[in-house]
N, C-alpha and C. Protein backbone atom coordinates (compact mmCIF):
# COMPACT_ATOMS: atom_id res chain seq x y z
N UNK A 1 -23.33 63.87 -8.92
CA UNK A 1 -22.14 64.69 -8.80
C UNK A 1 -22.40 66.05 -9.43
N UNK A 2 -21.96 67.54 -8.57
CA UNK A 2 -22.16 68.65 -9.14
C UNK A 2 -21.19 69.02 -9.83
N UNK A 3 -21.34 69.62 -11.25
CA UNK A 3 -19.98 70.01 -11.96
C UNK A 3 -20.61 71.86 -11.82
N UNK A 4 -19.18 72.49 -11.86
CA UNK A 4 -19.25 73.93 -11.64
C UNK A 4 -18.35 74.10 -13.38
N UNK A 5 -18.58 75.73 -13.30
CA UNK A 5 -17.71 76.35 -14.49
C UNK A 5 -17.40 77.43 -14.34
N UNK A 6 -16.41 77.96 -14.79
CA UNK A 6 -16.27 79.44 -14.95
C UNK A 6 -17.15 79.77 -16.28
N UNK A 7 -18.01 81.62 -15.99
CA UNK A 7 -18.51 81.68 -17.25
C UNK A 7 -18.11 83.28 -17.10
N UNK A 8 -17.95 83.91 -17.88
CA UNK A 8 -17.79 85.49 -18.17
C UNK A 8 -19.31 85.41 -18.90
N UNK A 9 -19.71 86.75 -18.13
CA UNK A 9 -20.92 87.40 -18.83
C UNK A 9 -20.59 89.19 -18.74
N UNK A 10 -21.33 89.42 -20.46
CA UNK A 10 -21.39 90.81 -20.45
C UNK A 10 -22.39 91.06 -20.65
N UNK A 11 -23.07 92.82 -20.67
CA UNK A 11 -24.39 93.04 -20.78
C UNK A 11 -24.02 93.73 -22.39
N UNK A 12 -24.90 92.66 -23.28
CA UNK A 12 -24.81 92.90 -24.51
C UNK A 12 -25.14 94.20 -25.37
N UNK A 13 -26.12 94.91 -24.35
CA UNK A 13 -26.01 95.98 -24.72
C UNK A 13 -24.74 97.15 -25.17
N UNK A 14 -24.44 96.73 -23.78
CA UNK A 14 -22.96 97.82 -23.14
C UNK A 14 -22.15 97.39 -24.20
N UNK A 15 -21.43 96.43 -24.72
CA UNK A 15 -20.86 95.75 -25.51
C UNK A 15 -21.17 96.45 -27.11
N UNK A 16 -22.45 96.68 -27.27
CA UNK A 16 -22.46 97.14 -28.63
C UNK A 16 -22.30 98.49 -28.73
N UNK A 17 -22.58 99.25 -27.67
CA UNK A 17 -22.61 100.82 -27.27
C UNK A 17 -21.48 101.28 -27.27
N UNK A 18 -20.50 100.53 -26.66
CA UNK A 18 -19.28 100.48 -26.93
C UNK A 18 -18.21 100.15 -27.80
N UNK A 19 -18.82 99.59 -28.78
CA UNK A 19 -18.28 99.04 -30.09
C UNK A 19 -19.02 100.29 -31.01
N UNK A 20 -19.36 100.87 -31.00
CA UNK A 20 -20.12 102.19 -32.05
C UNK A 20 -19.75 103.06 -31.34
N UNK A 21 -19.00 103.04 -29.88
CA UNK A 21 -18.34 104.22 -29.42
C UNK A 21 -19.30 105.24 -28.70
N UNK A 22 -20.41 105.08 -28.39
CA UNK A 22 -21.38 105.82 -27.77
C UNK A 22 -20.65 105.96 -26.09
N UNK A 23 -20.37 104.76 -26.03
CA UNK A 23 -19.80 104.64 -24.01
C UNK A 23 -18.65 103.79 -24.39
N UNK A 24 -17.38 104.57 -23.37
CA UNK A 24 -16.21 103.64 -23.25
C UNK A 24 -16.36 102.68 -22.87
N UNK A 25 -14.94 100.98 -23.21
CA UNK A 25 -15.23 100.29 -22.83
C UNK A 25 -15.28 100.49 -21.54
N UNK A 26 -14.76 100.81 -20.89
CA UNK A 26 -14.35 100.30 -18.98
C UNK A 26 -15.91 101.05 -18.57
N UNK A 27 -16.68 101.30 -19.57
CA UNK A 27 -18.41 101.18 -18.59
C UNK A 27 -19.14 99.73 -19.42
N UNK A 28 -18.88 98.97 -19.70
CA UNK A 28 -19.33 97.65 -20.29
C UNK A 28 -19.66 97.33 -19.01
N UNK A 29 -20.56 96.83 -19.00
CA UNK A 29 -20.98 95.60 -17.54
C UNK A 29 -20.38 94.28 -18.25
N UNK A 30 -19.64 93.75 -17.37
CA UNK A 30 -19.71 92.52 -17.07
C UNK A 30 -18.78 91.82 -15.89
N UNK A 31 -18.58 90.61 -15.61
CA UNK A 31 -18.63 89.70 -14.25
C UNK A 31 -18.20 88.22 -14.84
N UNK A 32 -17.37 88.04 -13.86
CA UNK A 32 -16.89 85.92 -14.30
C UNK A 32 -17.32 85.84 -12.65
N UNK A 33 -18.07 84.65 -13.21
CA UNK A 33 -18.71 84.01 -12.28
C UNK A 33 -17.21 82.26 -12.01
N UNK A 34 -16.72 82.26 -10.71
CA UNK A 34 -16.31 81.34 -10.64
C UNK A 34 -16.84 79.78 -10.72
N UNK A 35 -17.82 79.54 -10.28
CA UNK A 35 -18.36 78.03 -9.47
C UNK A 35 -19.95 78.32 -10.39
N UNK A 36 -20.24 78.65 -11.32
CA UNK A 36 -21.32 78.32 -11.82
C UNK A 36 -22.09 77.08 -11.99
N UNK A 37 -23.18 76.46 -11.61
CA UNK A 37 -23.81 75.07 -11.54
C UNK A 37 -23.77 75.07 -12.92
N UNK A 38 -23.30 73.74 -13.76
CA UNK A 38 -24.02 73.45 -15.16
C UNK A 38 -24.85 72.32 -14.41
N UNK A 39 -25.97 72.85 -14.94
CA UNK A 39 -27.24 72.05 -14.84
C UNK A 39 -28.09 71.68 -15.54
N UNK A 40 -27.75 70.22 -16.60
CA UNK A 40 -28.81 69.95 -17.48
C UNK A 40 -30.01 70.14 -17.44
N UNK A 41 -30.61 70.04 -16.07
CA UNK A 41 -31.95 70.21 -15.77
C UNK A 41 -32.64 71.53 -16.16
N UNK A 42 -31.36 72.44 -16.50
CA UNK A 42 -32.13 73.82 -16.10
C UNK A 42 -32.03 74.19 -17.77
N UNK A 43 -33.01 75.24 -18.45
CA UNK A 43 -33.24 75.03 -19.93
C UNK A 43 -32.45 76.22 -20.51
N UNK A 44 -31.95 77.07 -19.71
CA UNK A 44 -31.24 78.65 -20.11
C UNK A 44 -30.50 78.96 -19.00
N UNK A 45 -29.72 80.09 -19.56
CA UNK A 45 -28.62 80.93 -18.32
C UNK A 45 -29.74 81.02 -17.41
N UNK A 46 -29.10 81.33 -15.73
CA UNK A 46 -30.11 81.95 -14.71
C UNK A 46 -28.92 82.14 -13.86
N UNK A 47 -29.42 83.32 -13.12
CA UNK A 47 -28.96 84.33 -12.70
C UNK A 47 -29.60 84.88 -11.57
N UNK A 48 -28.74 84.74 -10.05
CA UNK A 48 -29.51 85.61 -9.26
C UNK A 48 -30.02 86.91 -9.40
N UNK A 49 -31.03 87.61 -9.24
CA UNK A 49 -31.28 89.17 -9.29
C UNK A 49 -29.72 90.11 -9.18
N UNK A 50 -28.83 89.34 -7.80
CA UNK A 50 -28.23 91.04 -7.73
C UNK A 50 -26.92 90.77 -8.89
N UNK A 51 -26.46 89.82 -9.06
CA UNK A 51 -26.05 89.23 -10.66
C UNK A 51 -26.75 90.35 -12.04
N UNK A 52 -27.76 89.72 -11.99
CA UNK A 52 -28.86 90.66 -12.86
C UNK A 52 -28.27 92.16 -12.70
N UNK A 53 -28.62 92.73 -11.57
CA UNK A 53 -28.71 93.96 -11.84
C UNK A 53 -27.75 94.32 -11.54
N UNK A 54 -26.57 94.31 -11.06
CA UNK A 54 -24.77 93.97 -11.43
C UNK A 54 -24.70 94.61 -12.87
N UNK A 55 -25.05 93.55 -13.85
CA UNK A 55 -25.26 93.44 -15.31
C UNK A 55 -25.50 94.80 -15.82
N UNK A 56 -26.97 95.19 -15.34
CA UNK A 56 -27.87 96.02 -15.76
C UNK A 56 -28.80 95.50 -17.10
N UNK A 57 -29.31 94.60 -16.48
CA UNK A 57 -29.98 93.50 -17.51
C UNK A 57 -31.22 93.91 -17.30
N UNK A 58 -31.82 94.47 -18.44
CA UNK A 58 -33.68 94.90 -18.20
C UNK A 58 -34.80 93.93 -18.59
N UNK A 59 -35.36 93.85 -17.81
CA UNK A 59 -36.56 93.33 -18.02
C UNK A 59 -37.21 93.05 -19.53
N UNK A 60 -37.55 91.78 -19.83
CA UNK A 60 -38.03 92.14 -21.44
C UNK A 60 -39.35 90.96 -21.23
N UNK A 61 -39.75 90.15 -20.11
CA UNK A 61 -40.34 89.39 -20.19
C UNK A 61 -40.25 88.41 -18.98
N UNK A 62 -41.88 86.89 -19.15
CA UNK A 62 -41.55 86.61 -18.34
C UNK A 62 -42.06 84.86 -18.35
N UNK A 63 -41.74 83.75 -18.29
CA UNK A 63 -41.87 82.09 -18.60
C UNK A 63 -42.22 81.63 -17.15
N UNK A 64 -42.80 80.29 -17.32
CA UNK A 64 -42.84 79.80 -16.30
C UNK A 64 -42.19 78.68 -16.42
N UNK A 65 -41.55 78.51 -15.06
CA UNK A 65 -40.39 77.53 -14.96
C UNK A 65 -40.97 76.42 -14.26
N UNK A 66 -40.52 75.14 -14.60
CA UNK A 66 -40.76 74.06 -13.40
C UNK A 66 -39.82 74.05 -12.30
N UNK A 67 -39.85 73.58 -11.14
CA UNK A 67 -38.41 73.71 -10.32
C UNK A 67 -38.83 72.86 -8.80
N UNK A 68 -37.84 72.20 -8.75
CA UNK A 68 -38.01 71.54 -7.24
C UNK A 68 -39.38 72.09 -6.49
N UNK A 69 -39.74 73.01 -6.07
CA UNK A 69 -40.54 73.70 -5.82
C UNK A 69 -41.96 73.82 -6.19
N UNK A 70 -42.27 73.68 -7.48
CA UNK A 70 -43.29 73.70 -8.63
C UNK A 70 -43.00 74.53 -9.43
N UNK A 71 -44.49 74.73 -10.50
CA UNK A 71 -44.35 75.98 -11.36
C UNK A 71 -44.77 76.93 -10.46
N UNK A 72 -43.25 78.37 -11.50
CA UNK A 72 -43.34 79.53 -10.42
C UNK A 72 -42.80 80.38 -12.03
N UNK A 73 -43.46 81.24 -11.97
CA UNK A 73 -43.15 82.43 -12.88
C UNK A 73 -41.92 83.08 -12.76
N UNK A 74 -40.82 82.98 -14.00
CA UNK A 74 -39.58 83.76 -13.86
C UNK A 74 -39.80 85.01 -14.77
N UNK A 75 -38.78 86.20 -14.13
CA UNK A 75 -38.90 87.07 -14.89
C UNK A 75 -37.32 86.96 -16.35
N UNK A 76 -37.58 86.76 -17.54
CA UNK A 76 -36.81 86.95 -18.31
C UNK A 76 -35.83 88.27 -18.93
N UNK A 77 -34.96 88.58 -19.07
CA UNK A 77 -34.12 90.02 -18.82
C UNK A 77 -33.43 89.41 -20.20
N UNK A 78 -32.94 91.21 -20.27
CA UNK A 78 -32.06 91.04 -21.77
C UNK A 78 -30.61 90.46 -22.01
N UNK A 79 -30.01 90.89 -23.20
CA UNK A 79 -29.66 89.74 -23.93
C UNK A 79 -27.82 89.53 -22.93
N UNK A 80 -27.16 88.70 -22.49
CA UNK A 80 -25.71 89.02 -22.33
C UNK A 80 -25.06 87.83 -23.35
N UNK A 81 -23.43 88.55 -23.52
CA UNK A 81 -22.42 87.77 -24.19
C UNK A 81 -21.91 86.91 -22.88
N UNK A 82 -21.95 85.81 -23.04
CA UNK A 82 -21.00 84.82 -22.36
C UNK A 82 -20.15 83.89 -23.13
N UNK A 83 -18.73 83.58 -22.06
CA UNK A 83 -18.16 82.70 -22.52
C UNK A 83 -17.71 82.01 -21.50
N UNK A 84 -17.45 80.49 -21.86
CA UNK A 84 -17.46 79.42 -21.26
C UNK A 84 -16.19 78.36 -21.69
N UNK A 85 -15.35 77.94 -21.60
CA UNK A 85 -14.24 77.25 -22.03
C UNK A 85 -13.50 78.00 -23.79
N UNK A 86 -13.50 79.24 -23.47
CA UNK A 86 -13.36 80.42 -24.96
C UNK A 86 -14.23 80.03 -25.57
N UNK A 87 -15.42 79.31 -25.16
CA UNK A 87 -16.42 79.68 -26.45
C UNK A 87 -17.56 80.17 -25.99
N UNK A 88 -17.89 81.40 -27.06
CA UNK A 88 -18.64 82.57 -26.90
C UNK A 88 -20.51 82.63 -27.08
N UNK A 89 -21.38 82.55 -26.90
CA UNK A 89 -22.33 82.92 -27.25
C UNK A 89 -23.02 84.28 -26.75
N UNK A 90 -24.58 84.33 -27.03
CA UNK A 90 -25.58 85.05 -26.58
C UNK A 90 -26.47 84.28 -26.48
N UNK A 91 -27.52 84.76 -25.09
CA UNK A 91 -28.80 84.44 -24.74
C UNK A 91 -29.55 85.45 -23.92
N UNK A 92 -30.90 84.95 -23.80
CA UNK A 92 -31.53 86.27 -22.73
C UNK A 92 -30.98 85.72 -21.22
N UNK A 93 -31.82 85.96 -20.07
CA UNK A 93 -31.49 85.39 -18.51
C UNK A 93 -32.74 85.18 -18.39
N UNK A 94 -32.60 84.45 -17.59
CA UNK A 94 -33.67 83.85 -16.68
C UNK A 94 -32.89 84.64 -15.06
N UNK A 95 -34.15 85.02 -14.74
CA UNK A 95 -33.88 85.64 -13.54
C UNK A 95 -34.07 84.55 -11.95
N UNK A 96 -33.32 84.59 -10.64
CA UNK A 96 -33.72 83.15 -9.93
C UNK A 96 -33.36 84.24 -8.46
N UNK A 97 -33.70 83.67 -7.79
CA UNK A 97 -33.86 84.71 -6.05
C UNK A 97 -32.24 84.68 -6.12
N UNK A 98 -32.06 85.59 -5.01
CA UNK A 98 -30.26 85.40 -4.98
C UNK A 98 -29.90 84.40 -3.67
N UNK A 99 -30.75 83.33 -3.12
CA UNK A 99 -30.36 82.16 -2.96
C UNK A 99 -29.54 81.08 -3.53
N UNK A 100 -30.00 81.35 -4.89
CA UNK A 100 -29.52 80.51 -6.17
C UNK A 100 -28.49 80.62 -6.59
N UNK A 101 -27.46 79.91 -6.85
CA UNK A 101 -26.69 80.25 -7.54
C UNK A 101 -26.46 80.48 -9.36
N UNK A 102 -25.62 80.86 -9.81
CA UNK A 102 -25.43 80.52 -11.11
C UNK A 102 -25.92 79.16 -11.93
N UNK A 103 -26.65 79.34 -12.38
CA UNK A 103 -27.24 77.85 -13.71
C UNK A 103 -26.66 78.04 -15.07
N UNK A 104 -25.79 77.23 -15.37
CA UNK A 104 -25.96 76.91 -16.89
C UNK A 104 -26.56 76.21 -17.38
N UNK A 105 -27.77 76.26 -17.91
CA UNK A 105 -28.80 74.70 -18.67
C UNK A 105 -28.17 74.31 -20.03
N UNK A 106 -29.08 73.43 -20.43
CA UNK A 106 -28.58 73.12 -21.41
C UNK A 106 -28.26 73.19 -22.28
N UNK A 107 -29.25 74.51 -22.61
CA UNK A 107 -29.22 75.45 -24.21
C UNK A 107 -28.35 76.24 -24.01
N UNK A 108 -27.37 76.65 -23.03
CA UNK A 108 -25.90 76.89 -23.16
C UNK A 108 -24.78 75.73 -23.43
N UNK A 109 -25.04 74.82 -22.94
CA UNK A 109 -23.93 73.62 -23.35
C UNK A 109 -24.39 73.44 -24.86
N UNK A 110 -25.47 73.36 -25.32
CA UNK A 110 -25.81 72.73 -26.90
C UNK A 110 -25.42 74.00 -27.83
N UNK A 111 -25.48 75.51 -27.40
CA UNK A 111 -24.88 75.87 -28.40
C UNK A 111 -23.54 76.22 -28.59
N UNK A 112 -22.82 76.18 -27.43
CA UNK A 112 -21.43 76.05 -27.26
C UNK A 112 -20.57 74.94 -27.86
N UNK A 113 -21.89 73.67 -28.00
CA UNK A 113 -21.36 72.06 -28.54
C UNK A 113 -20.19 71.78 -26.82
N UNK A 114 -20.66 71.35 -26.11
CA UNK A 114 -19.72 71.04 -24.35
C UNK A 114 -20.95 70.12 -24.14
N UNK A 115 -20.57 69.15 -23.49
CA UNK A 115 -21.04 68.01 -22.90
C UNK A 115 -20.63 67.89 -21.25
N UNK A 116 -21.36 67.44 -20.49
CA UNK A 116 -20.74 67.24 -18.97
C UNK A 116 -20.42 65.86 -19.24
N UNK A 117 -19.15 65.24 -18.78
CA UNK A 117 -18.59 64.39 -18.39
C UNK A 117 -18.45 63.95 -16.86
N UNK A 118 -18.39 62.45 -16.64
CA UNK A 118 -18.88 62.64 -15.23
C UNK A 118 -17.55 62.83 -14.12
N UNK A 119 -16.41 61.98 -14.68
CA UNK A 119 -14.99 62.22 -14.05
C UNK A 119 -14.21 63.64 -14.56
N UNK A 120 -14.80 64.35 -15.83
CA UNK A 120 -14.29 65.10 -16.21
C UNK A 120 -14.76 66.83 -16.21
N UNK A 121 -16.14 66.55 -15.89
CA UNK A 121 -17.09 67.70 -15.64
C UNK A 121 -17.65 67.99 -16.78
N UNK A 122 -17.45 69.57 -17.74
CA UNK A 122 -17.58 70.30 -18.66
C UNK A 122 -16.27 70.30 -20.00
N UNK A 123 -16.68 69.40 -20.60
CA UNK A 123 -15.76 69.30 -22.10
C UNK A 123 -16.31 69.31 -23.12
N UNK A 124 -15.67 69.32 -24.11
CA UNK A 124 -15.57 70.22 -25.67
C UNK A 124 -16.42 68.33 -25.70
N UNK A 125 -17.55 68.77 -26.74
CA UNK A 125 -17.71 67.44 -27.24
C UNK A 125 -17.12 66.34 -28.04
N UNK A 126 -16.67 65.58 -27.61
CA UNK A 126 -16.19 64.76 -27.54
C UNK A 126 -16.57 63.72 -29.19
N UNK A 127 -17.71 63.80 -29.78
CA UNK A 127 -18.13 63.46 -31.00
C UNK A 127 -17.91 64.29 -32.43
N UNK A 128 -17.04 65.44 -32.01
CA UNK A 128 -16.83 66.47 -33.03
C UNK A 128 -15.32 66.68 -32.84
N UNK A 129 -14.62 65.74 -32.07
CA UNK A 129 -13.53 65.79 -31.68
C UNK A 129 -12.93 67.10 -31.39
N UNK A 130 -13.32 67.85 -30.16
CA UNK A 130 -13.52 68.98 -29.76
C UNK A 130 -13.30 70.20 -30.37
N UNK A 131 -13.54 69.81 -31.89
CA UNK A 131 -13.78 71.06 -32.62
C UNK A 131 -14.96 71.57 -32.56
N UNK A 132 -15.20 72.80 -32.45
CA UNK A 132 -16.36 73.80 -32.76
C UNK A 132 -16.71 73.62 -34.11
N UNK A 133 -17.73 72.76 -34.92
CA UNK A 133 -17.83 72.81 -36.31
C UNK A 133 -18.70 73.57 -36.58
N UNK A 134 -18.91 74.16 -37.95
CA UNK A 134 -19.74 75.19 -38.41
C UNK A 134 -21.13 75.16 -38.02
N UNK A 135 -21.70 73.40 -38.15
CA UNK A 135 -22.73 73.65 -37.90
C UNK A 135 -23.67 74.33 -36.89
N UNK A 136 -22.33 74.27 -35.20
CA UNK A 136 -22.53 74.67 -34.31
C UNK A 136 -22.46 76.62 -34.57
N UNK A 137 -21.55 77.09 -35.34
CA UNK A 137 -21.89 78.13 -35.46
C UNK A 137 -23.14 79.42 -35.31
């Protein structure tokens, strides 16, 4: 069974540029993605290219991924703020053809503390009694 999510992403840059007042907010990049795949399988955010450059997410690097397909070299891009059921993090992107849709892996659910449920989809973990505890901080 596929579970989807809503996720807001900003380009973390824009976000701080704008918080020190260099650029107004209303030039912040960012985008809510409706139907995002959470996909345990997948190990980080990923993001089609025109997503990406939507963003204005630069290049900082580049991993190789396993994938249905085989190993295939992704390009890694800088840092965005996302949030996911109001809870907030940062990570880099993983960049994916714009075939692809939206991935949330797992190292977005683990630092958010969200578990997929199978009748229920994407919930607050359930062992912390859906508090955000510090440790998750």
């Amino acid at each position: 069974m596929q579970h989807t999510t809503q996720i807001e992403l900003v380009n973390l840059k824009d976000l701080i540029l704008a918080e020190a007042g260099i650029i107004k907010s209303e030039e912040v990049r960012q985008i809510v993605v409706e139907d995002a795949i959470v996909d345990t399988g997948a190990t980080r955010l990923a993001l089609p290219k025109r997503l990406i450059e939507q963003l204005g997410l630069t290049p900082v690097g580049s991993k190789r991924a396993r994938t249905t397909n085989g190993t295939v070299l992704r390009t890694v891009y800088s840092t965005v703020a996302f949030t996911v059921l109001e809870r907030m993090g940062t990570m880099l992107v993983t960049g994916l053809p714009d075939d692809v849709p939206v991935l949330v892996g797992h190292m977005v659910l683990e630092d958010l503390d969200l578990c997929v449920d199978i009748k229920e989809g994407l919930i607050y973990n359930p062992a912390h009694d859906g508090e955000w505890t510090e440790d998750q901080l």
